[in-house]
N, C-alpha and C. Protein backbone atom coordinates (compact mmCIF):
# COMPACT_ATOMS: atom_id res chain seq x y z
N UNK A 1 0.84 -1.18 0.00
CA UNK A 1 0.00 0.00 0.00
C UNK A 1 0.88 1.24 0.00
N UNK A 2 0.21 1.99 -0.63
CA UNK A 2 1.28 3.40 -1.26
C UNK A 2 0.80 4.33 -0.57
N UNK A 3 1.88 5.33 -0.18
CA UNK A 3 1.11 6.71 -0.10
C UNK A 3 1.14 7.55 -0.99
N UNK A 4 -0.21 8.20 -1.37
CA UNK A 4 -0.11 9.24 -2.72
C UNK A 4 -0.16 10.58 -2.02
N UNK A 5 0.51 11.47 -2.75
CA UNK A 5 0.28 12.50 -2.48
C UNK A 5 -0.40 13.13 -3.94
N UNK A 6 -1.64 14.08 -3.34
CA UNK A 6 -2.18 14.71 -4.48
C UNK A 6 -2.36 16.02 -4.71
N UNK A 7 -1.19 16.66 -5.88
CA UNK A 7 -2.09 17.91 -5.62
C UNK A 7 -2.42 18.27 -6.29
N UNK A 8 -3.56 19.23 -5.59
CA UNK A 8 -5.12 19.87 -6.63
C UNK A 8 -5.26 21.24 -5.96
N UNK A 9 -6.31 21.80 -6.22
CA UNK A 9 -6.88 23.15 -6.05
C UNK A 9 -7.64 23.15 -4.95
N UNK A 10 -7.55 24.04 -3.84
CA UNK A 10 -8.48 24.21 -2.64
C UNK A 10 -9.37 25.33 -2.92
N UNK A 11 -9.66 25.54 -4.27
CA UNK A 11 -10.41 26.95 -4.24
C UNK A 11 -11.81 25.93 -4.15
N UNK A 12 -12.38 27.04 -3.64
CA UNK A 12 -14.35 26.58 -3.67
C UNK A 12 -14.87 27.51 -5.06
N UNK A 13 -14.04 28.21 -6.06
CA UNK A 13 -14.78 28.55 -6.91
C UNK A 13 -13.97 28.13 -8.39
N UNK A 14 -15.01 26.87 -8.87
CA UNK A 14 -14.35 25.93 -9.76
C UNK A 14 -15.51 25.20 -10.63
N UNK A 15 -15.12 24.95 -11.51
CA UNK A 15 -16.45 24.07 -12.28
C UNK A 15 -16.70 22.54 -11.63
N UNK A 16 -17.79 22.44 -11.45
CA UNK A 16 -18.06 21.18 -10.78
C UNK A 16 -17.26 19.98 -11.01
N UNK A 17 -17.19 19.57 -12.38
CA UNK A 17 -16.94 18.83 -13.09
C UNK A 17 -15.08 18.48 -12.32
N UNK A 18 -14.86 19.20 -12.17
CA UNK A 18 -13.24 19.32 -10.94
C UNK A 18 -13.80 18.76 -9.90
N UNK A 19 -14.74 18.84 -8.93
CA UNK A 19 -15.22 17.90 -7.74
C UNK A 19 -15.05 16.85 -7.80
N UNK A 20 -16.21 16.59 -9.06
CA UNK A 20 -16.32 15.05 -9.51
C UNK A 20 -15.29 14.58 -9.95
N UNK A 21 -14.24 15.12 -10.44
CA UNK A 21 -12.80 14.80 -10.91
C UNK A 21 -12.13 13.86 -9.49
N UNK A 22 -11.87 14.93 -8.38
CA UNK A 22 -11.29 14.96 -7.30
C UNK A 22 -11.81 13.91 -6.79
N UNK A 23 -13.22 13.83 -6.82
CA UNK A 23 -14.24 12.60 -5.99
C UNK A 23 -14.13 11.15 -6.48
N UNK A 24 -13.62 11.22 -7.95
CA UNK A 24 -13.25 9.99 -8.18
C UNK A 24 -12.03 9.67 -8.13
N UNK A 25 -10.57 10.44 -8.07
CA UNK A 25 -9.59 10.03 -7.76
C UNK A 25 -9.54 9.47 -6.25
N UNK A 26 -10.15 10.32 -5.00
CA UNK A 26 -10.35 10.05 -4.00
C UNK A 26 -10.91 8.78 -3.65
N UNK A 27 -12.14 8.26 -4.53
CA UNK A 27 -12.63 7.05 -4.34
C UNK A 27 -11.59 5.77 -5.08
N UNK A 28 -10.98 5.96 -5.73
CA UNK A 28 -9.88 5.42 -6.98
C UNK A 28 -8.61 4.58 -5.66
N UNK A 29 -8.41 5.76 -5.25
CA UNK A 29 -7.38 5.84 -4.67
C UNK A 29 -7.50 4.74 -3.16
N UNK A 30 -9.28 4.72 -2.56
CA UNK A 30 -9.27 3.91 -1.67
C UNK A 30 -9.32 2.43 -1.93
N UNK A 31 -10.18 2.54 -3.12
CA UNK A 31 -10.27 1.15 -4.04
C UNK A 31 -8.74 0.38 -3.95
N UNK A 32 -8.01 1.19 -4.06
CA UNK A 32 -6.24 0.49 -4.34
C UNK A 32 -5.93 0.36 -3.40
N UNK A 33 -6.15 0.71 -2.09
CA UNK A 33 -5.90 0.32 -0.79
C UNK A 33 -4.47 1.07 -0.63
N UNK A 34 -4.54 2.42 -1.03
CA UNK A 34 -3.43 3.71 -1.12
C UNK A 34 -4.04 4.40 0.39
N UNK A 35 -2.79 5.03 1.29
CA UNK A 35 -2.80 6.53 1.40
C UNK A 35 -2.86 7.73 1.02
N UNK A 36 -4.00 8.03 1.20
CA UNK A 36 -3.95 10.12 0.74
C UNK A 36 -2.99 10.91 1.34
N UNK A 37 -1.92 11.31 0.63
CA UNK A 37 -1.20 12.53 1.65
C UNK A 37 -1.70 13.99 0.64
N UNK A 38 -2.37 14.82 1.68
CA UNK A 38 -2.88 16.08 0.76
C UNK A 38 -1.86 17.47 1.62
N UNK A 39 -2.61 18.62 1.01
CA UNK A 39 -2.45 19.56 1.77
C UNK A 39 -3.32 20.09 2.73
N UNK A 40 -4.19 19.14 3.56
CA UNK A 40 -4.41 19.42 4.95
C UNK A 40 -6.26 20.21 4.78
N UNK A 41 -6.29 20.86 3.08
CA UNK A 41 -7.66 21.87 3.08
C UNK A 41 -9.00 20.72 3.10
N UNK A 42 -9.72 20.84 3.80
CA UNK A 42 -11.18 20.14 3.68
C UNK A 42 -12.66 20.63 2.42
N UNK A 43 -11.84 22.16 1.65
CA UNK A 43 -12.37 22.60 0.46
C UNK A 43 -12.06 22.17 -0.81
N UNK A 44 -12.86 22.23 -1.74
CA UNK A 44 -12.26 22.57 -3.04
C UNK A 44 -12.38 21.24 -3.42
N UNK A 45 -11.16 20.74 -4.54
CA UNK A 45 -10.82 19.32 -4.81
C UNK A 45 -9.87 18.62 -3.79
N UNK A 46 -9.44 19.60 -2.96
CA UNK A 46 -8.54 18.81 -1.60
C UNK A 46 -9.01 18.14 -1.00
N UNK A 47 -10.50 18.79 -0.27
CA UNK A 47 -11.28 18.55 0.28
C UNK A 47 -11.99 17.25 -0.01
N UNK A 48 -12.72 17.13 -1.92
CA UNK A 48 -13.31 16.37 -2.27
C UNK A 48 -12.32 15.09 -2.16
N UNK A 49 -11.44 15.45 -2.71
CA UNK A 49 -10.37 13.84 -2.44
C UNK A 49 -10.47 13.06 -1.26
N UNK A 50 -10.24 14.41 -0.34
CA UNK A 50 -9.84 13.27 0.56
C UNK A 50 -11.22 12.43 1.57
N UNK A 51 -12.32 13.79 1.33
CA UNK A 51 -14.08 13.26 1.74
C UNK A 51 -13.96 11.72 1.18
N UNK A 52 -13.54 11.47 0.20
CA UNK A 52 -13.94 10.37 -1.23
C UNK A 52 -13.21 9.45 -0.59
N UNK A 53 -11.73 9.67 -0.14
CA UNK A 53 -10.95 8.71 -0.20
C UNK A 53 -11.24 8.09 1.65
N UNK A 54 -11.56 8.71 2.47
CA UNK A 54 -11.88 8.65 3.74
C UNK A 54 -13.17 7.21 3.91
N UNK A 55 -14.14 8.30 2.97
CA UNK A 55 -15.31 7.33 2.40
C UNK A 55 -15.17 5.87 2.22
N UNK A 56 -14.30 5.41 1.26
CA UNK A 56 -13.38 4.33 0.74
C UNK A 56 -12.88 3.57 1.87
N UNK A 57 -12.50 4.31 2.90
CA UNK A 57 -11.78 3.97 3.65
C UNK A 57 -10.07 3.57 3.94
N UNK A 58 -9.90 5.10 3.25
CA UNK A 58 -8.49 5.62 3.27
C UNK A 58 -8.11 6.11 4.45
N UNK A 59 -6.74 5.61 4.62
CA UNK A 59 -6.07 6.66 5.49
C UNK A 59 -6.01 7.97 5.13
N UNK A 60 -6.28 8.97 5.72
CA UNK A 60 -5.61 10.51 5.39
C UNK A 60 -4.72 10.91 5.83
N UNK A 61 -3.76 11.91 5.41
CA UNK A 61 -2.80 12.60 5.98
C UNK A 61 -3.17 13.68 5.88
N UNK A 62 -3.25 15.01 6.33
CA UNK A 62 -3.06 16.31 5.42
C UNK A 62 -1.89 17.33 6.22
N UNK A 63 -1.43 17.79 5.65
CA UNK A 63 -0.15 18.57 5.69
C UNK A 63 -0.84 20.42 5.74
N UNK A 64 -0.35 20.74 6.94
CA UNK A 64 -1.40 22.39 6.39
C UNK A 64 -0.27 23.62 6.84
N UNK A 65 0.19 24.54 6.76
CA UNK A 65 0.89 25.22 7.75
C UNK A 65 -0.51 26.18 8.27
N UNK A 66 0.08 26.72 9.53
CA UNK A 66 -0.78 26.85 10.72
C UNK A 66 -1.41 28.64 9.94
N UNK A 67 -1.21 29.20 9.17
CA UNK A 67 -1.36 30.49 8.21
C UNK A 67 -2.45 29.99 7.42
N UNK A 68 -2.84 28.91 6.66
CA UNK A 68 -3.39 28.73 5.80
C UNK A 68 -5.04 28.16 6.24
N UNK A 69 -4.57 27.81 7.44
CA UNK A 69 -6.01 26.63 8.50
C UNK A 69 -7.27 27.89 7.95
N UNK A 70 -7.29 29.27 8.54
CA UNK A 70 -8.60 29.83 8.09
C UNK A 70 -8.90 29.61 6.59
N UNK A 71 -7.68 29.81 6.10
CA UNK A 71 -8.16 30.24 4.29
C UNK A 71 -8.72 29.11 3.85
N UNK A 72 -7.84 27.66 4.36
CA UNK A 72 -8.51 26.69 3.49
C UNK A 72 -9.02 26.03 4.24
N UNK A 73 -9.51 26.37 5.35
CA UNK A 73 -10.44 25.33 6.46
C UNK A 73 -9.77 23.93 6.56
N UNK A 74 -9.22 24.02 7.37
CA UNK A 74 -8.28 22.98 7.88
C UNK A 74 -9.14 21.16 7.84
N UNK A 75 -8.42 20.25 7.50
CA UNK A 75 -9.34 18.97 7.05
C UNK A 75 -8.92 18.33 8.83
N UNK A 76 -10.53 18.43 9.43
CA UNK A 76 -9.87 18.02 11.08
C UNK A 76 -10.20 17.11 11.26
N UNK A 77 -11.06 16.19 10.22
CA UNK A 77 -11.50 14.63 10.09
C UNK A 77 -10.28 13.95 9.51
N UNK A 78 -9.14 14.43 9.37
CA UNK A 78 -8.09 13.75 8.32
C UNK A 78 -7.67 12.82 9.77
N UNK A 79 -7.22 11.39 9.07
CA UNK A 79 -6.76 10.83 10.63
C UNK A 79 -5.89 11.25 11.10
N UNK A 80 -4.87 12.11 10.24
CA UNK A 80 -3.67 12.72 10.94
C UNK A 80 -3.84 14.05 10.03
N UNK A 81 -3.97 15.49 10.92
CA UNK A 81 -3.64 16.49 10.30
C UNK A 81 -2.09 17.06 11.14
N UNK A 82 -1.20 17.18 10.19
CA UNK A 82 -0.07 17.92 11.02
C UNK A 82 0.41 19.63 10.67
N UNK A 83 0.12 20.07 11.28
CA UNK A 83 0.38 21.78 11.40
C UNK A 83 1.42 21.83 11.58
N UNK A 84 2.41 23.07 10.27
CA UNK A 84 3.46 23.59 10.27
C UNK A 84 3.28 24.66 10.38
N UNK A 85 4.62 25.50 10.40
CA UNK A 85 4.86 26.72 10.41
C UNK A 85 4.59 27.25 8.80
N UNK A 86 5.26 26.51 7.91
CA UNK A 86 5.89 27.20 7.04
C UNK A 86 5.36 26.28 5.48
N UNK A 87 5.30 27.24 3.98
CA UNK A 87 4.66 26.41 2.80
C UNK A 87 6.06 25.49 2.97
N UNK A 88 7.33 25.43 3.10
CA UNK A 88 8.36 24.89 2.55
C UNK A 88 8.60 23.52 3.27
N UNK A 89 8.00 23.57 5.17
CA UNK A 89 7.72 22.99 6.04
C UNK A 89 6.82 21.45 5.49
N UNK A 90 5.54 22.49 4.69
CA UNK A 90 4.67 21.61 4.20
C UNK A 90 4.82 20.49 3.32
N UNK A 91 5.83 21.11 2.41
CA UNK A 91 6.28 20.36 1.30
C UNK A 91 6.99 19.40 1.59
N UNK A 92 8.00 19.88 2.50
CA UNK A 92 8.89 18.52 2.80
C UNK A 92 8.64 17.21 3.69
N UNK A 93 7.41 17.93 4.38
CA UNK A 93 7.06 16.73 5.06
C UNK A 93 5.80 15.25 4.09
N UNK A 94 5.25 16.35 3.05
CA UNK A 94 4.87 15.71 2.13
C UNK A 94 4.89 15.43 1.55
N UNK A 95 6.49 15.48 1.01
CA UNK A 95 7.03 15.32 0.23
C UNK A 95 7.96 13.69 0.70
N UNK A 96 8.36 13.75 1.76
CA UNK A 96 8.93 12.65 2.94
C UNK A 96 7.48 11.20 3.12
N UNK A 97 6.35 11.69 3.30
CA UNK A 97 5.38 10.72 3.75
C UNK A 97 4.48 9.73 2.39
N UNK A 98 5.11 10.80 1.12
CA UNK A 98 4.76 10.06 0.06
C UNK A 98 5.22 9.38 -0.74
N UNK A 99 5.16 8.23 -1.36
CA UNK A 99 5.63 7.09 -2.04
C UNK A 99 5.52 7.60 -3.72
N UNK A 100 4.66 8.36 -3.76
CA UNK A 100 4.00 9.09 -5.46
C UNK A 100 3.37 10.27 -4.97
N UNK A 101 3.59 10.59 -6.28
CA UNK A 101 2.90 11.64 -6.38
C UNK A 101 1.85 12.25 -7.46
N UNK A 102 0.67 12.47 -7.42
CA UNK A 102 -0.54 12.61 -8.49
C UNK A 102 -1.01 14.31 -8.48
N UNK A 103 -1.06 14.91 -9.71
CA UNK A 103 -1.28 16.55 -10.04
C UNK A 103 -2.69 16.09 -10.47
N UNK A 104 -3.92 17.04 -9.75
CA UNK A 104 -5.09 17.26 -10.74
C UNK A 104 -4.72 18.81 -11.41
N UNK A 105 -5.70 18.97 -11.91
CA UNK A 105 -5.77 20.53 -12.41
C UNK A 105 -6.12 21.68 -11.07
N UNK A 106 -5.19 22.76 -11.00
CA UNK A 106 -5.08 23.14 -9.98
C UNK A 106 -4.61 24.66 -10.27
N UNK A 107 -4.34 25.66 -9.61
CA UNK A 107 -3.58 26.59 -9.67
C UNK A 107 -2.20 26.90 -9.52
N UNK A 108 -1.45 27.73 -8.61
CA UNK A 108 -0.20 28.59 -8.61
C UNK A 108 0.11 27.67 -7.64
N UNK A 109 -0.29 27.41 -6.70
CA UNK A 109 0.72 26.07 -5.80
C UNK A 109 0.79 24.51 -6.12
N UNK A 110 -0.53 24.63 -6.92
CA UNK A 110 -0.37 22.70 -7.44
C UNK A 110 1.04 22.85 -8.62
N UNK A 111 0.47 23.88 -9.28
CA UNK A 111 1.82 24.11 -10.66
C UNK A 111 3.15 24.17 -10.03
N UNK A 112 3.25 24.81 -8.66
CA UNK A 112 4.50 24.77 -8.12
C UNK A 112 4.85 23.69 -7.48
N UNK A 113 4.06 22.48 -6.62
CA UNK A 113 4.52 21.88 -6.06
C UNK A 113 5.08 20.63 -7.13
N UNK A 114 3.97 20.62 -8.31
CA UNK A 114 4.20 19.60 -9.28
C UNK A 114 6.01 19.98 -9.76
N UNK A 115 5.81 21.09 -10.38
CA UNK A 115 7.31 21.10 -10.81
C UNK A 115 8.47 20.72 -9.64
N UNK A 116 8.00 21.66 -8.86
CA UNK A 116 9.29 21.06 -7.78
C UNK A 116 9.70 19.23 -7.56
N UNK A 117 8.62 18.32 -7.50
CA UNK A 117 8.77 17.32 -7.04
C UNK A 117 9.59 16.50 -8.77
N UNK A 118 9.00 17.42 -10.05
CA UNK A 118 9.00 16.72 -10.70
C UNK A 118 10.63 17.19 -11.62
N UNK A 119 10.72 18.45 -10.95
CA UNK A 119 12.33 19.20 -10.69
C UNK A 119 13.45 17.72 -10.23
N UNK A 120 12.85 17.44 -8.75
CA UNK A 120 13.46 16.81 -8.05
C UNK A 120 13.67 14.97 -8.70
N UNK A 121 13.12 14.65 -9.38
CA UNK A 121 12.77 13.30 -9.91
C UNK A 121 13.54 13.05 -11.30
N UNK A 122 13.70 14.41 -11.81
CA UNK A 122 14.73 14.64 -13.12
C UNK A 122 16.00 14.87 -12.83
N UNK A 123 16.26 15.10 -11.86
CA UNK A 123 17.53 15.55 -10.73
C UNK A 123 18.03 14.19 -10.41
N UNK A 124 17.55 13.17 -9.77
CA UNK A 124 17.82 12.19 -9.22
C UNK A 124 17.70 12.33 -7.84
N UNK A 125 16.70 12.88 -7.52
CA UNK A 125 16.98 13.50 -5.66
C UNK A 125 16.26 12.42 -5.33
N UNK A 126 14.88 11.66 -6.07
CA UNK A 126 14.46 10.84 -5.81
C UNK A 126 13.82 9.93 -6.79
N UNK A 127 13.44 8.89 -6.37
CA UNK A 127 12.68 7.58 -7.68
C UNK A 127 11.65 7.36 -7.58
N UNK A 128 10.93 8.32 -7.08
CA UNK A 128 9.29 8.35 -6.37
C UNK A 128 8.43 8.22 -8.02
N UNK A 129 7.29 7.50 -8.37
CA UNK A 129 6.77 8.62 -9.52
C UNK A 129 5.84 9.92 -9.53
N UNK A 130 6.08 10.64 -10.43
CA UNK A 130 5.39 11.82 -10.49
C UNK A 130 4.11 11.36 -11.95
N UNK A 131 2.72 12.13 -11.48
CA UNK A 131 2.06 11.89 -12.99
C UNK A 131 1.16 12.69 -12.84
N UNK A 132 0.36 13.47 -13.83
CA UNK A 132 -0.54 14.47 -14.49
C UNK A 132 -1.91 13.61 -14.49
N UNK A 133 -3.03 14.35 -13.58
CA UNK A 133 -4.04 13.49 -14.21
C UNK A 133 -4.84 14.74 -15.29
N UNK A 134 -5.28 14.52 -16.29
CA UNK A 134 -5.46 15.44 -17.43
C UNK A 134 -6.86 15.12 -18.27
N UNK A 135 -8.32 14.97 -17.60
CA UNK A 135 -8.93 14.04 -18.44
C UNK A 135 -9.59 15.06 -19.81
N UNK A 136 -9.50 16.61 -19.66
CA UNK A 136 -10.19 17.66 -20.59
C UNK A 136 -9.47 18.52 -20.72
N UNK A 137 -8.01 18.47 -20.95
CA UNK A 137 -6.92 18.79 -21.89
C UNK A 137 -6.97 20.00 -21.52
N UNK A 138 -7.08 20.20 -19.89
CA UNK A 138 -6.41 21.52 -18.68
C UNK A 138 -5.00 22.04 -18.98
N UNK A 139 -4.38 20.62 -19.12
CA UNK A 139 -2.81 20.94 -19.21
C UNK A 139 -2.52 21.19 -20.41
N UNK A 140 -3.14 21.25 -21.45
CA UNK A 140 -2.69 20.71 -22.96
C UNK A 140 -1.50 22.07 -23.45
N UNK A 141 -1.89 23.27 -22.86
CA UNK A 141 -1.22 24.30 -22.77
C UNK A 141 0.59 23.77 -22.41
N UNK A 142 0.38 23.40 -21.30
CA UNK A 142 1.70 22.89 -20.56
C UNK A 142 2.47 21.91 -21.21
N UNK A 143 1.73 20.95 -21.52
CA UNK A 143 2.29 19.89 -23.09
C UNK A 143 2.58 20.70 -23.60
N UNK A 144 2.28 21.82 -24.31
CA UNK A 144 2.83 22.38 -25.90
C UNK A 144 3.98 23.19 -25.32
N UNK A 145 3.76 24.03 -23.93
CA UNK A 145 5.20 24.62 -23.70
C UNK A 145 6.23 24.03 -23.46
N UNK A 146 6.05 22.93 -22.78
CA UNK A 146 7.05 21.59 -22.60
C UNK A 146 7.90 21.16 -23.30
N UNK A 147 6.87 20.68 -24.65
CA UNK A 147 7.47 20.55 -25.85
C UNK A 147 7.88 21.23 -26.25
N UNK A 148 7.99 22.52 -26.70
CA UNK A 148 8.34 23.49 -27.00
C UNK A 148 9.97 23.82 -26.35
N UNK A 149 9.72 23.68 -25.17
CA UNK A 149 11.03 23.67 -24.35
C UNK A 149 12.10 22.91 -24.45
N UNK A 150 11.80 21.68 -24.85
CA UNK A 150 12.39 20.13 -25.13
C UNK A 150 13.06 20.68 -26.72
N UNK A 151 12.30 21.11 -27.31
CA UNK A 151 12.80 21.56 -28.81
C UNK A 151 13.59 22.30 -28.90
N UNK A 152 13.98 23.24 -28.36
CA UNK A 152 15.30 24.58 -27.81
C UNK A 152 15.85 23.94 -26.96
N UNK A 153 16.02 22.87 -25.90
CA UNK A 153 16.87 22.13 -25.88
C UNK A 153 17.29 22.80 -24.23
N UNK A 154 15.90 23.08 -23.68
CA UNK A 154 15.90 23.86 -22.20
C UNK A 154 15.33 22.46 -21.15
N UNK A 155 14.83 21.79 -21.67
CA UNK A 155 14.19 20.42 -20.86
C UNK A 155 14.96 18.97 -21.68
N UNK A 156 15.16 18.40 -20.67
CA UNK A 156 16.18 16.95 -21.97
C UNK A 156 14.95 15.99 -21.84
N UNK A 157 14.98 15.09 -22.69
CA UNK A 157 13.99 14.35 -23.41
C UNK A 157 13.62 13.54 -22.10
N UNK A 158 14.54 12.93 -21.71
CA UNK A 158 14.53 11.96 -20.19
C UNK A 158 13.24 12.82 -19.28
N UNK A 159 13.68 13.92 -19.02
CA UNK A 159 13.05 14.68 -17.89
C UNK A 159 11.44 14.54 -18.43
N UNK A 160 11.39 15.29 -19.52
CA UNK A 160 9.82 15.13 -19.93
C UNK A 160 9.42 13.76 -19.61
N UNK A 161 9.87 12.68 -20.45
CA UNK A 161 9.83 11.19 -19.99
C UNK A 161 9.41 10.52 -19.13
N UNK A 162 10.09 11.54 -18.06
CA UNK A 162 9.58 10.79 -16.38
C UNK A 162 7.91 11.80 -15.96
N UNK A 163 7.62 12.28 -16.42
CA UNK A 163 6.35 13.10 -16.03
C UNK A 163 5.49 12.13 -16.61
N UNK A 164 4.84 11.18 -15.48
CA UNK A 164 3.47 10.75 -16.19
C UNK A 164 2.31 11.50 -16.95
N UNK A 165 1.41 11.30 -17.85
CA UNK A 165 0.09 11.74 -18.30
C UNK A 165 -0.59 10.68 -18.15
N UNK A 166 -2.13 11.02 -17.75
CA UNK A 166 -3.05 10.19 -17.76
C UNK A 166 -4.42 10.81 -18.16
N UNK A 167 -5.42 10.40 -18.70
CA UNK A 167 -6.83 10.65 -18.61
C UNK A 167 -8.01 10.47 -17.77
N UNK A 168 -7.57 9.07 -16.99
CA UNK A 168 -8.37 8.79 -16.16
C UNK A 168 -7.81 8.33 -14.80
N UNK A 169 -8.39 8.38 -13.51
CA UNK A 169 -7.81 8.56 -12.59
C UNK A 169 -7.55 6.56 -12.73
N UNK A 170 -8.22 6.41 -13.08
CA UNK A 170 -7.34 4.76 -13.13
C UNK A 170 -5.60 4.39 -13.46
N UNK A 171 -6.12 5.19 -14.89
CA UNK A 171 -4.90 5.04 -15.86
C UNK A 171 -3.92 6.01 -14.53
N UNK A 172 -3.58 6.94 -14.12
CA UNK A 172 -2.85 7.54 -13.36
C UNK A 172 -2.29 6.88 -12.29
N UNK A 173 -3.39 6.31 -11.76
CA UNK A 173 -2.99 5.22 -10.39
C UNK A 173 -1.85 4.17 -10.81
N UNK A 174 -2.63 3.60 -12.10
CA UNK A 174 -1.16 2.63 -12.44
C UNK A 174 0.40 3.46 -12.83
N UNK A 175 -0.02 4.53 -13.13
CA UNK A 175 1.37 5.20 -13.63
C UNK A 175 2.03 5.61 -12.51
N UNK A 176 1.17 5.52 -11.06
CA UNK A 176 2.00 5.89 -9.91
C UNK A 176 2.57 4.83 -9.09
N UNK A 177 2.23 3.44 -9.97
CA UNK A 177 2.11 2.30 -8.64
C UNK A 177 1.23 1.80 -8.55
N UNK A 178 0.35 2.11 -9.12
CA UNK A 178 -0.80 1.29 -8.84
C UNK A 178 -1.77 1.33 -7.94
C-alpha cells in the first residue's frame, strides 16, 4: 500500500466537473488500498479527495501550515492532520510521507509543487513517480510549452519522460504504482 500525495486546487470557486474529478480520484485511490497525503484543506478538490478517499476507507494525511487553517479550512477529520509553520515545512514533510505523487488541475501552488517534485525526480533527488491526471486537456497548454522547451533544448527528453500523463484517474494510479 502506497502513499499518494495529491495535488489539486483548494479553491471553492471551480467548475463542478473538478469535484467530480477529485471525488473519483479520491474514491480510486481507496479502491487500491493507497494513502492520501494532501495539503491538509477540507475545500475545493482537496477537500473532495480526501471526503472520497476517507469514504473508501483511506487513510488521510493532510499537511497544512498553521497560516493557511482559516483560508482553506483545515481537514480536522483527516486521521492525521499535522500543522506547520511554514509552505516549505509543508512540502517537505509531504514530500517525505509520500511514495507518489498525483497533479489534478489546480492553480499557482499545485503548478509549483508539481514542478518542484518533478524538478526533483529529473535531478535524481528521488525515484518516487510523479504523474498528471489530465482528463479535458487543462494541461494541454503545458504539453505544448514543454514541448516546445524540449525543442530549444531547455528540458532533456529523459526529464519530460519521467512526467506521467493520464486521462483517467485509473490510468494515473497505475502510472504511480498502482
Amino acid at each position: 500500500m502506497a502513499a499518494v500525495c495529491v495535488y489539486c486546487s483548494s479553491s471553492e470557486v471551480i467548475d463542478p466537473s473538478y469535484l467530480e474529478l477529485a471525488t473519483g480520484v479520491g474514491t480510486e485511490l481507496a479502491a487500491r488500498g493507497h494513502t492520501l497525503v494532501s495539503g491538509g484543506g477540507r475545500v475545493g478538490m482537496m477537500g473532495a479527495v480526501a471526503q472520497a478517499a476517507r469514504a473508501g476507507g483511506a487513510r488521510t494525511v493532510g499537511v497544512i501550515p498553521v497560516h493557511l487553517m482559516p483560508l482553506e479550512v483545515a481537514d480536522i477529520a483527516a486521521d492525521e492532520l499535522v500543522v506547520v509553520d511554514t509552505m516549505r515545512e509543508r512540502k517537505r514533510i509531504m514530500d517525505e510521507r509520500a511514495d507518489a505523487f498525483l497533479a489534478l488541475p489546480g492553480g499557482l501552488g499545485t503548478l509549483e509543487e508539481l514542478f518542484e517534485v518533478w524538478t526533483s525526480l529529473s535531478l535524481g533527488m528521488h525515484a518516487k513517480p510523479v504523474a498528471v491526471l489530465d482528463p479535458d486537456g487543462f494541461y494541454a497548454p503545458l504539453w505544448t510549452y514543454l514541448a516546445g522547451l524540449r525543442e530549444r533544448g531547455f528540458v532533456r527528453p529523459e526529464a519530460l519522460a519521467a512526467l506521467g500523463r493520464a486521462t483517467t484517474a485509473s490510468a494515473a494510479f497505475d502510472l504511480v504504482g498502482g
